[in-house]
C-alpha atoms as a PDB file:
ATOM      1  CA  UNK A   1      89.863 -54.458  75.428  1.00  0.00           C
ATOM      2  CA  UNK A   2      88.407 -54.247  78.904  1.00  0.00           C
ATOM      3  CA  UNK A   3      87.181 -57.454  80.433  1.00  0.00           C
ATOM      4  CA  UNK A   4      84.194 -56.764  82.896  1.00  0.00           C
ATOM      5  CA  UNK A   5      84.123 -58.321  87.020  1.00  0.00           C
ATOM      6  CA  UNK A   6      81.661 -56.233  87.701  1.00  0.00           C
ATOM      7  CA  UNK A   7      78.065 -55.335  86.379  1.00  0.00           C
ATOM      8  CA  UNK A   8      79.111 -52.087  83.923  1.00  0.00           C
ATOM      9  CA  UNK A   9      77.395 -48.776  84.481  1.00  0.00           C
ATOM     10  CA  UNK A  10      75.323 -46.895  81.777  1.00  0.00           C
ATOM     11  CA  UNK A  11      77.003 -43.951  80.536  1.00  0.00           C
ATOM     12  CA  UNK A  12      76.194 -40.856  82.580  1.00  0.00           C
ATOM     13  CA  UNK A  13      73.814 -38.208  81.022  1.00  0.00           C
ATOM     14  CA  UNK A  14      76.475 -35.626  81.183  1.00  0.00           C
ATOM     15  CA  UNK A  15      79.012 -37.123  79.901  1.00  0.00           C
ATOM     16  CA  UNK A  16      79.679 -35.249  76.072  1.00  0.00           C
ATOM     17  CA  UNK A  17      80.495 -37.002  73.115  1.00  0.00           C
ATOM     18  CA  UNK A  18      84.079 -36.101  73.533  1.00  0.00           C
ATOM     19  CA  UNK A  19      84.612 -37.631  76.804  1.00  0.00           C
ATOM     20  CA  UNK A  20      82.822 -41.185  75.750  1.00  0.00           C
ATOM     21  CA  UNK A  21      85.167 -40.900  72.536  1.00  0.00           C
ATOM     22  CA  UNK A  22      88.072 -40.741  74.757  1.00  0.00           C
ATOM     23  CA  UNK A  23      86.659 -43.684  76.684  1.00  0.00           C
ATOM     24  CA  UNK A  24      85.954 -45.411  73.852  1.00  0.00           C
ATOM     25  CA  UNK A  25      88.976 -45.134  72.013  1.00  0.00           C
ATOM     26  CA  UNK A  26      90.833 -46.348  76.073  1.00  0.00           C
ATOM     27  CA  UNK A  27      89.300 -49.634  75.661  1.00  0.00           C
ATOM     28  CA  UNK A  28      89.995 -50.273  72.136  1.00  0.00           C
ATOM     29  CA  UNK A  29      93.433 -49.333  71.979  1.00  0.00           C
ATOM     30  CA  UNK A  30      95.569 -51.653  71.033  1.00  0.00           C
ATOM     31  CA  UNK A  31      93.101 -54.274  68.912  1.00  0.00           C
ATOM     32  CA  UNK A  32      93.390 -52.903  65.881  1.00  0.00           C
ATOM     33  CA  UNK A  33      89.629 -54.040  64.389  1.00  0.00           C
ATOM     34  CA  UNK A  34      88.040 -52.777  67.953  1.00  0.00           C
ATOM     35  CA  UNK A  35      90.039 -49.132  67.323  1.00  0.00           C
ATOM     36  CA  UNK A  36      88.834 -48.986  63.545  1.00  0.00           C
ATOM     37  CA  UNK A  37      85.096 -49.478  64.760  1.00  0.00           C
ATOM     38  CA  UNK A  38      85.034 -47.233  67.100  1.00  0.00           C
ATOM     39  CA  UNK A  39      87.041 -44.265  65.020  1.00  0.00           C
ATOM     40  CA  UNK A  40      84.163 -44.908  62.471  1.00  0.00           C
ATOM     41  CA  UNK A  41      81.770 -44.076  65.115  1.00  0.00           C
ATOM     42  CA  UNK A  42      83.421 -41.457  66.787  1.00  0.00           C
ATOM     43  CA  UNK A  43      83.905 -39.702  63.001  1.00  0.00           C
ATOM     44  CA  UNK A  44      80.043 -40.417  61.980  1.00  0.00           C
ATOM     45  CA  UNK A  45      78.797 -38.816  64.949  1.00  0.00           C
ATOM     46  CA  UNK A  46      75.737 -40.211  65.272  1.00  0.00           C
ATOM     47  CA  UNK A  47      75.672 -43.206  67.329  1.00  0.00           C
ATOM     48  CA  UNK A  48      77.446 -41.835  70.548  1.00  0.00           C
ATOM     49  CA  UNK A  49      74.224 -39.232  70.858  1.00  0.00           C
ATOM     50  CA  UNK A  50      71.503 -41.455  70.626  1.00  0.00           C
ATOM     51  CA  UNK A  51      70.124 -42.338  74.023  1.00  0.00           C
ATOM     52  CA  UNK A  52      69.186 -45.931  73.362  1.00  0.00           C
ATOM     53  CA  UNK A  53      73.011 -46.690  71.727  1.00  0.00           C
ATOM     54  CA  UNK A  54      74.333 -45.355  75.050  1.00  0.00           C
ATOM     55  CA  UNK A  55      72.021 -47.124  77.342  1.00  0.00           C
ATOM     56  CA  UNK A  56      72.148 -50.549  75.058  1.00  0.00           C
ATOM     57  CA  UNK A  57      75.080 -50.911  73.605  1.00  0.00           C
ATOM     58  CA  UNK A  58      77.746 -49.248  75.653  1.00  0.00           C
ATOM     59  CA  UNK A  59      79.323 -50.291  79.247  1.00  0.00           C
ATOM     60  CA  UNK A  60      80.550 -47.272  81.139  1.00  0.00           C
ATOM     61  CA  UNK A  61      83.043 -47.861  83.614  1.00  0.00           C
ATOM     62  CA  UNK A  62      83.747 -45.031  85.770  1.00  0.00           C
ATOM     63  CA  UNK A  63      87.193 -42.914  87.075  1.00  0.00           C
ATOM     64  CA  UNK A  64      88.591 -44.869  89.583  1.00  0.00           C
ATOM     65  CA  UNK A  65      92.223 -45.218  91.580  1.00  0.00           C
ATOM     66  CA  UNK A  66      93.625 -47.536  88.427  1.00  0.00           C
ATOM     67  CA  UNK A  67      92.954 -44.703  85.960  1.00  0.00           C
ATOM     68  CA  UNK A  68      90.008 -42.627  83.556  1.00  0.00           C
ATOM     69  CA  UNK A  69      86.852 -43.887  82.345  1.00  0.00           C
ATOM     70  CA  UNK A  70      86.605 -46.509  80.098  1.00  0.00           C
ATOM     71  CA  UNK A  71      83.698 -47.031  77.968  1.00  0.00           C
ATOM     72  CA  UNK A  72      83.363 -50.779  75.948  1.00  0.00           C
ATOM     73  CA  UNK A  73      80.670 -51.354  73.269  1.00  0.00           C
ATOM     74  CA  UNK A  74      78.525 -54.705  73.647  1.00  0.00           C
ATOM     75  CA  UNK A  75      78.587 -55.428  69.646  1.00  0.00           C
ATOM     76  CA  UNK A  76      75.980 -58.004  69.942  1.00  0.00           C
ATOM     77  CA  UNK A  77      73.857 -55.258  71.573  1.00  0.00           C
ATOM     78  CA  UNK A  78      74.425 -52.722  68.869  1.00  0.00           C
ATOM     79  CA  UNK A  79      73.256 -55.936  66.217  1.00  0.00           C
ATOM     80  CA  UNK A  80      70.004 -56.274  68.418  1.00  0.00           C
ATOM     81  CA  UNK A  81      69.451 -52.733  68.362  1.00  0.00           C
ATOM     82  CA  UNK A  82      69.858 -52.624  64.584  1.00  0.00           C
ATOM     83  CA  UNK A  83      67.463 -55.550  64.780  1.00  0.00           C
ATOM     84  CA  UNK A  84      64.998 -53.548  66.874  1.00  0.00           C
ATOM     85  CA  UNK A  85      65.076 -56.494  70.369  1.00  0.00           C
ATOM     86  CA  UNK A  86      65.933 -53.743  72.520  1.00  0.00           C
ATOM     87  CA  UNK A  87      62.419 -53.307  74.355  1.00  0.00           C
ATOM     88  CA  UNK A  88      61.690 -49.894  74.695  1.00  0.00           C
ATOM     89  CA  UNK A  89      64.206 -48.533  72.035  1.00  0.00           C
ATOM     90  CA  UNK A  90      62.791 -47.802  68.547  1.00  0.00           C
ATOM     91  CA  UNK A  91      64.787 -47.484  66.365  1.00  0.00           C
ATOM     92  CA  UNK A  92      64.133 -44.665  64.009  1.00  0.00           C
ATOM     93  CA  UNK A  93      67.659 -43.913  62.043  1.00  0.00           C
ATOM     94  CA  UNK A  94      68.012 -43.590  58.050  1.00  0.00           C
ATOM     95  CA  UNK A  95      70.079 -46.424  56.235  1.00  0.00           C
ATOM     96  CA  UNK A  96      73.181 -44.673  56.364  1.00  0.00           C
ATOM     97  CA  UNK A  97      73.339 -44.542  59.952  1.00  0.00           C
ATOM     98  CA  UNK A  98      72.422 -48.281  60.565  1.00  0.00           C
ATOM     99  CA  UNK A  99      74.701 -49.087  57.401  1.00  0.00           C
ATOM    100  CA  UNK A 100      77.475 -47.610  59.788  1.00  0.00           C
ATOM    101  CA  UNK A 101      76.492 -49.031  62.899  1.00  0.00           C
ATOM    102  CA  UNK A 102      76.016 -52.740  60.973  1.00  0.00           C
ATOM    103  CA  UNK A 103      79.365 -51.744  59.381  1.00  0.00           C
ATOM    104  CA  UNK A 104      81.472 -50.958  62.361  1.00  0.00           C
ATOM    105  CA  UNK A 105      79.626 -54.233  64.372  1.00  0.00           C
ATOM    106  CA  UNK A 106      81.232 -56.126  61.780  1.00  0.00           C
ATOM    107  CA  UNK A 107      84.367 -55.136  61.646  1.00  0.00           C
ATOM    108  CA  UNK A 108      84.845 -54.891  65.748  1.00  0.00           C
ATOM    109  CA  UNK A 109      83.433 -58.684  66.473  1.00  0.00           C
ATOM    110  CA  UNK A 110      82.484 -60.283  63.051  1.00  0.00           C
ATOM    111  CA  UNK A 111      78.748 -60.082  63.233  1.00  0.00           C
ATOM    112  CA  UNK A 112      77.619 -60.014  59.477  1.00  0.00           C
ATOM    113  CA  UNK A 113      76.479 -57.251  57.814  1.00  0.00           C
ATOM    114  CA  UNK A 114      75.486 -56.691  54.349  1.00  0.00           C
ATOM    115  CA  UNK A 115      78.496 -54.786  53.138  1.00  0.00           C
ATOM    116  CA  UNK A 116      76.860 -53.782  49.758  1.00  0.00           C
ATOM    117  CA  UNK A 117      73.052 -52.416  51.035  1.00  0.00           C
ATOM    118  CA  UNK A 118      75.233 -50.538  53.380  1.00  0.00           C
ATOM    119  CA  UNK A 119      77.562 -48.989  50.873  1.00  0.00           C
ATOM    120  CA  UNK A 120      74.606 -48.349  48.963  1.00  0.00           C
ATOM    121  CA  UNK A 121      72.927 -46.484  51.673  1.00  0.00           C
ATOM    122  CA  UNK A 122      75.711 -44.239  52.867  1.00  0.00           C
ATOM    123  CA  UNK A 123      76.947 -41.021  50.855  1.00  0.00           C
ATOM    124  CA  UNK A 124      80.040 -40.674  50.168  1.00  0.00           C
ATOM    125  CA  UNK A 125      81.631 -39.201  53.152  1.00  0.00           C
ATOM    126  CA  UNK A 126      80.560 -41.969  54.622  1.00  0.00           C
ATOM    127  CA  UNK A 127      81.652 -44.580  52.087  1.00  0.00           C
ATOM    128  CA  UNK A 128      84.825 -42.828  53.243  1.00  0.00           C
ATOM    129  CA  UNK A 129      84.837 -43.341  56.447  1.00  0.00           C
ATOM    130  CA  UNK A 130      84.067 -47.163  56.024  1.00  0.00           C
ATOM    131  CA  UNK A 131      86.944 -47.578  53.546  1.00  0.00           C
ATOM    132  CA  UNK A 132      89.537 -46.001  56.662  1.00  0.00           C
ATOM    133  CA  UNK A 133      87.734 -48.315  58.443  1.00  0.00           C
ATOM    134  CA  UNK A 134      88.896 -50.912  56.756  1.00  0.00           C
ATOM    135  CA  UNK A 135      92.357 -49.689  55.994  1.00  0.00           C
ATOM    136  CA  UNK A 136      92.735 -49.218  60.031  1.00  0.00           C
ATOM    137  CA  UNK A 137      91.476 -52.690  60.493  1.00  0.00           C
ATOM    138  CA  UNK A 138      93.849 -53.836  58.254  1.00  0.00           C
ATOM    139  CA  UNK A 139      96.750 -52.674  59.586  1.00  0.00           C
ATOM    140  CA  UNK A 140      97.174 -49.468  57.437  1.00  0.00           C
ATOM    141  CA  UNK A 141      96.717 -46.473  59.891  1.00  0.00           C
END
């Protein structure tokens, strides 16, 4: 995962879901937990559209001579944002999409989450994409 020098950038307003996917999944190749968190966010959708995930929670750093973009998620930002301590951000998602968010914070950095109220919450497509979250964390891709 990418270790910041330098003060990160928000995500452009351009840039499409697709291209902060690709960014995403730059920075967390390789760390097995990081790349099942953020393939549970890039298959739920949700997250990488909302305005105050991308200006909270993720650290944009642009094209440059060493290579593409590369986009990192601040996990502890994500946990205030779920928490509503992001000034300015309400925070006005149903339980499945904070179950997922609380879910894939968890798995990514070990903040706790409440693995049951989010099952609970979540269809079952969902529920499925948590459980290959887990599997990919585990080691089973």
């Amino acid at each position: 995962m990418t270790t910041m020098t330098t003060p990160p950038d928000a995500v452009p307003t351009d840039t499409t879901i697709a291209e902060l996917a690709a960014a995403l999944r730059r920075d967390a190749a390789g760390f097995l937990p990081a790349m099942a968190a953020v393939e549970l966010l890039i298959a739920h959708r949700h997250w990488l559209s909302r305005g105050p995930f991308r200006r909270g929670c993720v650290c944009w750093l642009p094209d440059d001579d060493e290579g593409p973009a590369v986009a990192t998620i601040d996990w502890a930002a994500t946990v205030a944002l779920l928490n509503a301590k992001i000034p300015g951000e309400p925070v006005g998602d149903t339980d499945s999409e904070r179950g997922v968010l609380a879910v894939a914070a968890s798995i990514a950095a070990g903040h706790p989450c409440d693995l049951g109220s989010a099952l609970l919450a979540c269809d079952t497509t969902n529920v499925g994409r948590i459980a290959d979250a887990v599997r990919t964390a585990g080691g089973a891709r």
